[in-house]
PDB file of N, CA and C in Angstrom:
ATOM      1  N   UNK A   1       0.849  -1.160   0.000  1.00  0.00           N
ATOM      2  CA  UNK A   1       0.000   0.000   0.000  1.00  0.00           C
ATOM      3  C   UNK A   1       0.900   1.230   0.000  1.00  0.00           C
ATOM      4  N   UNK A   2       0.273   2.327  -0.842  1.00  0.00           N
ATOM      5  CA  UNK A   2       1.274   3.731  -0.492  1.00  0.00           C
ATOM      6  C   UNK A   2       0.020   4.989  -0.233  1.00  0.00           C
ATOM      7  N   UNK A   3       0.971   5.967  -0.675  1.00  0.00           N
ATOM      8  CA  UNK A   3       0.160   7.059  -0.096  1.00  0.00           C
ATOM      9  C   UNK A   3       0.061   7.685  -0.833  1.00  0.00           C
ATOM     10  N   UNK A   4      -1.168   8.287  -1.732  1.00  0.00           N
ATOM     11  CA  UNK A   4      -1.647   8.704  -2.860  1.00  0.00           C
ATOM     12  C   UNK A   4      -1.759   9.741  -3.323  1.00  0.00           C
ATOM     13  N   UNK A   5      -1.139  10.793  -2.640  1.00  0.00           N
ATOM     14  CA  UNK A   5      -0.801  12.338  -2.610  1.00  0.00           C
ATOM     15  C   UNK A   5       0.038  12.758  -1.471  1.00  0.00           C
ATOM     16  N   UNK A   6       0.161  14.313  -2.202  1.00  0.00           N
ATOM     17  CA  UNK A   6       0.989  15.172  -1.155  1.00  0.00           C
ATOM     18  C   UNK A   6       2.415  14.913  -1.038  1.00  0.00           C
ATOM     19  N   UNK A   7       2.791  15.436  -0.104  1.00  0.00           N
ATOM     20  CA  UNK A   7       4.540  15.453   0.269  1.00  0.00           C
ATOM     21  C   UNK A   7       4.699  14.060   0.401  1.00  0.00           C
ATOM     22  N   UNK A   8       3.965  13.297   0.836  1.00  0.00           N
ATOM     23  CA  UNK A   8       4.869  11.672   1.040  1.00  0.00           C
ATOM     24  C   UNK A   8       4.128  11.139   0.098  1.00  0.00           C
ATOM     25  N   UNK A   9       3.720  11.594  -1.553  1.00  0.00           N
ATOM     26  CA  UNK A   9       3.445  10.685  -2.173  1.00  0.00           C
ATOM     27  C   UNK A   9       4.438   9.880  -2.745  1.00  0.00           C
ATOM     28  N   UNK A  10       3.448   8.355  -2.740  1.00  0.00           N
ATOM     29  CA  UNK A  10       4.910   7.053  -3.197  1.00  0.00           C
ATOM     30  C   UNK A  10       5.206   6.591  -1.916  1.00  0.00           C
ATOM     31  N   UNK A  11       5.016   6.934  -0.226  1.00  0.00           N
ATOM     32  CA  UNK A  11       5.780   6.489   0.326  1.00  0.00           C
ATOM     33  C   UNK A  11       4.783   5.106   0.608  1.00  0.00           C
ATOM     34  N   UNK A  12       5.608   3.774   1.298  1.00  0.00           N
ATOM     35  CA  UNK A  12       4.953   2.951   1.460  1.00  0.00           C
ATOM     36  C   UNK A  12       4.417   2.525   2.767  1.00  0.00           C
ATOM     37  N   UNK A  13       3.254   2.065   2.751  1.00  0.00           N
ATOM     38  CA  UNK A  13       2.611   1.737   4.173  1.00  0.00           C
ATOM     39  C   UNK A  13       2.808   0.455   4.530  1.00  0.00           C
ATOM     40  N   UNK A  14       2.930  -0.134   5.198  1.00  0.00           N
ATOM     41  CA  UNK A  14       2.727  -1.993   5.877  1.00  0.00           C
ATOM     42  C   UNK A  14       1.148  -2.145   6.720  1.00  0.00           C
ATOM     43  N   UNK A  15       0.603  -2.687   6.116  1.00  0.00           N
ATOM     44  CA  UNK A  15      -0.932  -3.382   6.642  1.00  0.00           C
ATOM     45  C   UNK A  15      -1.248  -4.248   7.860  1.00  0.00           C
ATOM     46  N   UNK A  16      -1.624  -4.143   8.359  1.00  0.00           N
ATOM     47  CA  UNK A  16      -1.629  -4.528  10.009  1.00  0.00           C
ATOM     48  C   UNK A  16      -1.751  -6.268   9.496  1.00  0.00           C
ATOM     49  N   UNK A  17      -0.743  -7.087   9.924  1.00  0.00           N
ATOM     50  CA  UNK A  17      -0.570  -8.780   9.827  1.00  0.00           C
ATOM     51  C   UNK A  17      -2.420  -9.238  10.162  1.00  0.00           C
ATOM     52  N   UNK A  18      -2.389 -10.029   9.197  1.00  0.00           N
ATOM     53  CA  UNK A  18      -3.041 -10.996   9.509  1.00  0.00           C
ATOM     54  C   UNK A  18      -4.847 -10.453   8.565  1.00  0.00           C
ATOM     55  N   UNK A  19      -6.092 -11.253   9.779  1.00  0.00           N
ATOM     56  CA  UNK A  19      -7.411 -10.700   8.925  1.00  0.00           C
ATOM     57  C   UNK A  19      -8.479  -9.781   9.667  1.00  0.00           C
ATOM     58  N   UNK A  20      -7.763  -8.908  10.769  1.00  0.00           N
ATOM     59  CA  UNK A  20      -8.582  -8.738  11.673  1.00  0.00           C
ATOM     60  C   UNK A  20      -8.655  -6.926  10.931  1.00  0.00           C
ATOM     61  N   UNK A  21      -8.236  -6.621  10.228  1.00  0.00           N
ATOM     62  CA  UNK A  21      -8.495  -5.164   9.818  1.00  0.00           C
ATOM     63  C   UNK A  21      -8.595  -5.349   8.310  1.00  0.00           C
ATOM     64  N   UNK A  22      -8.852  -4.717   7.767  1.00  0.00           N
ATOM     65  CA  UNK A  22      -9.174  -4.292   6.241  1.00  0.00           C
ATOM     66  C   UNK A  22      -8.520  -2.701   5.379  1.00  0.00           C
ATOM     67  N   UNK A  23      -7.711  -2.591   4.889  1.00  0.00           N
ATOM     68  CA  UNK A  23      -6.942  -1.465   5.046  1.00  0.00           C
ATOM     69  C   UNK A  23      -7.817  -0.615   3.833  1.00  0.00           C
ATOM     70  N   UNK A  24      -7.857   0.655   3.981  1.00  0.00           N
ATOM     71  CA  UNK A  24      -9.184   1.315   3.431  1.00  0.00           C
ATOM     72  C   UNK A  24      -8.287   1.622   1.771  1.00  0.00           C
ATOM     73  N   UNK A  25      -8.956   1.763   0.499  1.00  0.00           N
ATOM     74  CA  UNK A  25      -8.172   0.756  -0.664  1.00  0.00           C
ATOM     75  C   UNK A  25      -7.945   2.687  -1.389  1.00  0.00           C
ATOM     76  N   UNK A  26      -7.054   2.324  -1.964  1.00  0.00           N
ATOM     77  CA  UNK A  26      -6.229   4.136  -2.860  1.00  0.00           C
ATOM     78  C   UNK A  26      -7.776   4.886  -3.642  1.00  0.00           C
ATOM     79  N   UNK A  27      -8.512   3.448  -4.139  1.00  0.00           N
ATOM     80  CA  UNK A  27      -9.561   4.470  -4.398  1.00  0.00           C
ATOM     81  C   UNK A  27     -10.865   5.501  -3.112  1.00  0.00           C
ATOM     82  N   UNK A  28     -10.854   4.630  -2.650  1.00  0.00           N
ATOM     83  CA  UNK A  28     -11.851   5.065  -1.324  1.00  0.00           C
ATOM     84  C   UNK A  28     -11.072   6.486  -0.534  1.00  0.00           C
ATOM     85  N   UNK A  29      -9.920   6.452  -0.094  1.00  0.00           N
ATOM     86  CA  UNK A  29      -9.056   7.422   0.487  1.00  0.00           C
ATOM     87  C   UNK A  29      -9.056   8.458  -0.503  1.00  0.00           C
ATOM     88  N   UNK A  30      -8.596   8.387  -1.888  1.00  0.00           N
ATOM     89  CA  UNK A  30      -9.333   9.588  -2.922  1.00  0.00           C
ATOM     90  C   UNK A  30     -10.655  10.413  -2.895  1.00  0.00           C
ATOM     91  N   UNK A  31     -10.954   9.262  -2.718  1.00  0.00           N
ATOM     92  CA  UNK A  31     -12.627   9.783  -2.840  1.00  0.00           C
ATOM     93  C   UNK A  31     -12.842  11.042  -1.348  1.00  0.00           C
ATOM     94  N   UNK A  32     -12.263  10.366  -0.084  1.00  0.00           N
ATOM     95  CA  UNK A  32     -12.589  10.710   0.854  1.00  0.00           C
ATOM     96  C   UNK A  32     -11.873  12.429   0.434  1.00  0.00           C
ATOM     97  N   UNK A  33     -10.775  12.250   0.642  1.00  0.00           N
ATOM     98  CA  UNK A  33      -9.898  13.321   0.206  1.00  0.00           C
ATOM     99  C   UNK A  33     -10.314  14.354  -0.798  1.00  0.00           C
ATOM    100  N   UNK A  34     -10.853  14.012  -1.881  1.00  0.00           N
ATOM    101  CA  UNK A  34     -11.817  14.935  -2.656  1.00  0.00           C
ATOM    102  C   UNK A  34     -12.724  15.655  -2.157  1.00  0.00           C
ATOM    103  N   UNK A  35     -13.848  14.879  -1.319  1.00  0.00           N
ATOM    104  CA  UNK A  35     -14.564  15.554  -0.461  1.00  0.00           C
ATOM    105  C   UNK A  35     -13.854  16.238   0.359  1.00  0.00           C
ATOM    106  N   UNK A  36     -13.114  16.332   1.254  1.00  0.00           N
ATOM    107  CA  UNK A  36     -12.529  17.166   2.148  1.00  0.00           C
ATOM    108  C   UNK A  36     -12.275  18.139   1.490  1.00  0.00           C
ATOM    109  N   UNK A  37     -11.284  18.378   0.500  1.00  0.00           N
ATOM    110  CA  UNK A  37     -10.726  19.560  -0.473  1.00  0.00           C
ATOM    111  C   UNK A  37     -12.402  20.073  -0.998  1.00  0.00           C
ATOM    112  N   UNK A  38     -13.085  19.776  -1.553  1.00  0.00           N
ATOM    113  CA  UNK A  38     -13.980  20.449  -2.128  1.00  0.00           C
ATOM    114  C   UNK A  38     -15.299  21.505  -0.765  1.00  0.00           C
ATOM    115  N   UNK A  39     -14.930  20.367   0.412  1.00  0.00           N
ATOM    116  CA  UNK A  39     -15.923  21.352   0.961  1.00  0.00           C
ATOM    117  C   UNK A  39     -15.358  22.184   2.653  1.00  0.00           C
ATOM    118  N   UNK A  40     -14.328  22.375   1.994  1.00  0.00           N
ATOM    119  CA  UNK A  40     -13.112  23.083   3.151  1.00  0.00           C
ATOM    120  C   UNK A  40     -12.081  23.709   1.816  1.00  0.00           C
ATOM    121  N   UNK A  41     -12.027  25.233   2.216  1.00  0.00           N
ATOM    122  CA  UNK A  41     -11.783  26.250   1.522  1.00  0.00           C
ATOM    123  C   UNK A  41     -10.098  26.231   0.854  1.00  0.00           C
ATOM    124  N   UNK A  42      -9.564  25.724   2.488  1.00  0.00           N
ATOM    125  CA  UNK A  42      -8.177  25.756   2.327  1.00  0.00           C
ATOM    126  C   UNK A  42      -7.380  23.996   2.076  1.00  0.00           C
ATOM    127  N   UNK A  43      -8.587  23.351   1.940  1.00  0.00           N
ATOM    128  CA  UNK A  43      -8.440  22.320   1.808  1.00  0.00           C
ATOM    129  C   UNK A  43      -8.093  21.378   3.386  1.00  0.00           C
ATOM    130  N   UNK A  44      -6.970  20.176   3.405  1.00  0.00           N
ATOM    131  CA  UNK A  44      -6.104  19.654   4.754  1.00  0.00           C
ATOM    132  C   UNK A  44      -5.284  21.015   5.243  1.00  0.00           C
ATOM    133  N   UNK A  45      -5.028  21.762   4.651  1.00  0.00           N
ATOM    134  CA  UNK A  45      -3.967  22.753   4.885  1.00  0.00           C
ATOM    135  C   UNK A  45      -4.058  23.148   6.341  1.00  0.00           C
ATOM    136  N   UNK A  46      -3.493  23.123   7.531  1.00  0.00           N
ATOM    137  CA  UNK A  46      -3.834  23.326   8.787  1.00  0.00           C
ATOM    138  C   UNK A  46      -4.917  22.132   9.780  1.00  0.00           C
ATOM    139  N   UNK A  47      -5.570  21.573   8.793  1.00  0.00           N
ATOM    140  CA  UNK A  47      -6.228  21.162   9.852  1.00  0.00           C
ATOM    141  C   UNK A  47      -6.247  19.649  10.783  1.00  0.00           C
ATOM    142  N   UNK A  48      -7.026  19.702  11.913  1.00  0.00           N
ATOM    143  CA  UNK A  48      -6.679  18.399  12.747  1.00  0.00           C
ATOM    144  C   UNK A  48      -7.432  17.647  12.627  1.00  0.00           C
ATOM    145  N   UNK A  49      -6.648  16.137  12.109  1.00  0.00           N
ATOM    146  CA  UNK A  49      -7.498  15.127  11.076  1.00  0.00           C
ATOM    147  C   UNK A  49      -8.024  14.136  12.714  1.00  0.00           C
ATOM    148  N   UNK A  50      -8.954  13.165  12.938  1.00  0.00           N
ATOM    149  CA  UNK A  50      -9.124  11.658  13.634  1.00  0.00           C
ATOM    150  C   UNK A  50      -9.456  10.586  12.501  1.00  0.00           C
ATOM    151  N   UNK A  51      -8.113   9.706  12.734  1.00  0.00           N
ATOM    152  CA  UNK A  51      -8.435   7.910  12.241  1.00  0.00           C
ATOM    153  C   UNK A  51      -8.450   7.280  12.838  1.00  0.00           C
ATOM    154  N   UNK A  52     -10.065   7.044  13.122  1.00  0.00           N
ATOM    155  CA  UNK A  52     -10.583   6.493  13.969  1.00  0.00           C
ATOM    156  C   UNK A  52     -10.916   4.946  13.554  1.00  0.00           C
ATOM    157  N   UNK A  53     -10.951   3.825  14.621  1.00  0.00           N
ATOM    158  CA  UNK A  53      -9.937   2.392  13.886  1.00  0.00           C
ATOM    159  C   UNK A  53      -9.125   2.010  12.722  1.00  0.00           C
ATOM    160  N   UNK A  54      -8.009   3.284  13.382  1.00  0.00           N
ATOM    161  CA  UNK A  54      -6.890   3.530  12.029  1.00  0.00           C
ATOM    162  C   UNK A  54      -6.457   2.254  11.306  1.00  0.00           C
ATOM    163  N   UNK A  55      -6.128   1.302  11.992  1.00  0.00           N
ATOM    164  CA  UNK A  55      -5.378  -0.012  11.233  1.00  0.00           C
ATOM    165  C   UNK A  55      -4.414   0.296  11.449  1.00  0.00           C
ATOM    166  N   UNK A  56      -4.039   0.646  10.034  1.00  0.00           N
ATOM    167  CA  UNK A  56      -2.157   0.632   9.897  1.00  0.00           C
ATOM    168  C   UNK A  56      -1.856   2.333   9.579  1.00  0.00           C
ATOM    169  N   UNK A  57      -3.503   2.740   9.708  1.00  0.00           N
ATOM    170  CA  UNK A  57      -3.156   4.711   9.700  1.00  0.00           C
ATOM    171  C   UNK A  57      -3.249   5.421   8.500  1.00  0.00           C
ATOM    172  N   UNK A  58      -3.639   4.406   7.450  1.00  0.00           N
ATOM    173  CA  UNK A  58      -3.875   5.344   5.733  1.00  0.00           C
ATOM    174  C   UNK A  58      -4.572   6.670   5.730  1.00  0.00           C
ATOM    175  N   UNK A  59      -5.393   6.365   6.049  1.00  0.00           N
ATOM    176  CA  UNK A  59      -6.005   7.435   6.006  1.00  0.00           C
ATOM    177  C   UNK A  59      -5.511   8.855   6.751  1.00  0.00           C
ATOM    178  N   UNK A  60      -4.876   8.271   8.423  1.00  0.00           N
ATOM    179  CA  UNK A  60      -4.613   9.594   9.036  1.00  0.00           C
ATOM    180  C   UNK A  60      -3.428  10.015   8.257  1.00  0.00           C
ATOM    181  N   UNK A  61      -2.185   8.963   7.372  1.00  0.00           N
ATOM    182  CA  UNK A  61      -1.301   9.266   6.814  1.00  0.00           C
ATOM    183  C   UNK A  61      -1.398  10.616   5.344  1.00  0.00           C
ATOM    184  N   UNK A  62      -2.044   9.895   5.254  1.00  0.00           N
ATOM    185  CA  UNK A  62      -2.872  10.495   4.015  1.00  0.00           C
ATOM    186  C   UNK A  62      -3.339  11.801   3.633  1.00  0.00           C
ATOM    187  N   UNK A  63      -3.817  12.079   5.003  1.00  0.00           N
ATOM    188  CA  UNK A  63      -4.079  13.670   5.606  1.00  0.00           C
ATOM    189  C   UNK A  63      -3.095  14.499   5.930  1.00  0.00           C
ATOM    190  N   UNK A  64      -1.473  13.662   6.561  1.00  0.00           N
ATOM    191  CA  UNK A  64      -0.895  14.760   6.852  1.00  0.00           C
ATOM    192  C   UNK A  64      -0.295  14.928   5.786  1.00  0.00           C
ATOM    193  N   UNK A  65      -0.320  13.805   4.715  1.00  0.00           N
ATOM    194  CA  UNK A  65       0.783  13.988   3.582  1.00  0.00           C
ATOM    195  C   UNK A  65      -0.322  15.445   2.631  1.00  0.00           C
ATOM    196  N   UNK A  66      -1.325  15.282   2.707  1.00  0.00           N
ATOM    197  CA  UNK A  66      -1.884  16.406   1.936  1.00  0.00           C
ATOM    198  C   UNK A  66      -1.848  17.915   2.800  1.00  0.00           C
ATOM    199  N   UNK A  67      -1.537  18.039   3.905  1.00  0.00           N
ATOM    200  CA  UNK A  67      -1.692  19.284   4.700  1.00  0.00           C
ATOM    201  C   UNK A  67      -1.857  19.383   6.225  1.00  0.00           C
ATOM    202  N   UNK A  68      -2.717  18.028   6.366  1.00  0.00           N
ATOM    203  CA  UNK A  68      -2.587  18.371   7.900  1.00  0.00           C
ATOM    204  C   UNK A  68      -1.765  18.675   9.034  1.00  0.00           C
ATOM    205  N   UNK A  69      -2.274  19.171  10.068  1.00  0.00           N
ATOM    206  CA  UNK A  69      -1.008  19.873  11.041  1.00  0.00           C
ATOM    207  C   UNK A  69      -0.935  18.616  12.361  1.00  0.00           C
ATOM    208  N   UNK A  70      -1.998  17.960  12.348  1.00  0.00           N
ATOM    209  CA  UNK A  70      -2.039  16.803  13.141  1.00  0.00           C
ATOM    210  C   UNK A  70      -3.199  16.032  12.969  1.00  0.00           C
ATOM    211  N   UNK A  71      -2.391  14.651  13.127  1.00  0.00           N
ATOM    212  CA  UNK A  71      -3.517  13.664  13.098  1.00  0.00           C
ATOM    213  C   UNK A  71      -3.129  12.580  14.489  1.00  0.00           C
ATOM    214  N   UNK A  72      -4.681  12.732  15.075  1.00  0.00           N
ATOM    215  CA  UNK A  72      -4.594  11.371  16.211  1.00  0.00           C
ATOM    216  C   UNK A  72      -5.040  10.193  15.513  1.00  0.00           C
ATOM    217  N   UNK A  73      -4.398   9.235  15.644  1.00  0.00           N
ATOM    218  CA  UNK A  73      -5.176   8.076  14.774  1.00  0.00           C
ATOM    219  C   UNK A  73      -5.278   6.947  16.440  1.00  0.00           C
ATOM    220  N   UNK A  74      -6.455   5.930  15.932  1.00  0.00           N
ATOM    221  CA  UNK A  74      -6.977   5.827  17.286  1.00  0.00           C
ATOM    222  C   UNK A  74      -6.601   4.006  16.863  1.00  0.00           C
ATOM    223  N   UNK A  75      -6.516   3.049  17.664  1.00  0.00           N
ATOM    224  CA  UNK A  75      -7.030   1.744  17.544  1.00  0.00           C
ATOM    225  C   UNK A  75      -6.910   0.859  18.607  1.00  0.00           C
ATOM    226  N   UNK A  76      -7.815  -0.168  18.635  1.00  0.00           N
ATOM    227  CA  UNK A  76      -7.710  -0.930  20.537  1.00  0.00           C
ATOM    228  C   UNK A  76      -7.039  -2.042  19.809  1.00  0.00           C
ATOM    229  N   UNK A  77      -6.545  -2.672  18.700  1.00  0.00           N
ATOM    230  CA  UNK A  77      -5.886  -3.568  18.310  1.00  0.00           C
ATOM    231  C   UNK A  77      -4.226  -3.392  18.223  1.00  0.00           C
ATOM    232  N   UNK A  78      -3.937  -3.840  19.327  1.00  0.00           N
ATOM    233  CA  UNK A  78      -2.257  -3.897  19.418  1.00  0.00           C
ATOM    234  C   UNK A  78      -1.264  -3.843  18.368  1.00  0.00           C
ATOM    235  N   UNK A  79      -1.568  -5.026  17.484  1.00  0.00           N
ATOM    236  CA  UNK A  79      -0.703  -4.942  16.063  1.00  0.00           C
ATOM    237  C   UNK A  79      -0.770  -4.031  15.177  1.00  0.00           C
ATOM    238  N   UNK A  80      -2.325  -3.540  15.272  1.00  0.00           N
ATOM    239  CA  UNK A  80      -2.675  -2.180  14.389  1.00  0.00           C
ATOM    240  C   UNK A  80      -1.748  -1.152  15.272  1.00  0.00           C
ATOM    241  N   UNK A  81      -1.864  -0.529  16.411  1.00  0.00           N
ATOM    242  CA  UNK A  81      -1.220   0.490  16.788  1.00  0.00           C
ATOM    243  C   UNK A  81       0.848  -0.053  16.645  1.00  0.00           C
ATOM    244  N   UNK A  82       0.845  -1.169  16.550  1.00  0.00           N
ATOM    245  CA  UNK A  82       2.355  -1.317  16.264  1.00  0.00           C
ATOM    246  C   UNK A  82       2.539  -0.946  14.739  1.00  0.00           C
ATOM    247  N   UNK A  83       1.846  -1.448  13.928  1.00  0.00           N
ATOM    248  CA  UNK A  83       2.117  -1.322  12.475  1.00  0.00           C
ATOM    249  C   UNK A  83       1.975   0.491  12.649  1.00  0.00           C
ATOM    250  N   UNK A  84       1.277   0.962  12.910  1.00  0.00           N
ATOM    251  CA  UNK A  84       0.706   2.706  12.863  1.00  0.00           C
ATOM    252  C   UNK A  84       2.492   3.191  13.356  1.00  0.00           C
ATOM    253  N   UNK A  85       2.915   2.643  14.358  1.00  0.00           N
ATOM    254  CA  UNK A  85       4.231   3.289  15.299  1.00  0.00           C
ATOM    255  C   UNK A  85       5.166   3.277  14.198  1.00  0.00           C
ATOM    256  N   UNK A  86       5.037   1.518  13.156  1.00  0.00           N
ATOM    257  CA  UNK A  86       6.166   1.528  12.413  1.00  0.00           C
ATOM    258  C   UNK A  86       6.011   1.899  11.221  1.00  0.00           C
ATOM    259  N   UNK A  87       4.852   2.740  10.927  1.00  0.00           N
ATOM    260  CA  UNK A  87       4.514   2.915   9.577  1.00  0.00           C
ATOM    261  C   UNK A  87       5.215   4.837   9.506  1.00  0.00           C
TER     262      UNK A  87
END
């Protein structure tokens, strides 16, 4: 998996082992991301993202690579918050 814009586009992500998460797919995170830019003026630029049952964090990644100034990304699954630490 990578990261589909912004300053860390190209960089690569690692997916939380195993079948207990589902990592959210380059088209869906576009999509999301479109919406954000279209109905926020300045776009991510400044603002404070939540990935909330991050996984392995695409999405919160995703946000800072387009602008954000912080992202909490959240998860009660151990391997997910290890993959998030090493991602």
């Amino acid at each position: 998996m990578r990261i589909i814009a912004g300053e860390l586009r190209g960089r690569h992500i690692d997916a939380v082992p195993g079948d207990e998460t589902r990592p959210t797919t380059d088209r869906v995170r576009e999509a999301i991301a479109s919406s954000v830019i279209s109905n926020l003026e300045s776009g991510f630029e400044g603002t404070r993202a939540l990935d909330a049952f991050a996984g392995c964090g695409a999405l919160g990644f995703e946000a800072i690579s387009r602008g954000s100034a912080f992202c909490l990304m959240v998860d009660d699954l151990q391997r997910a918050v290890s993959t998030i630490k090493a991602n």
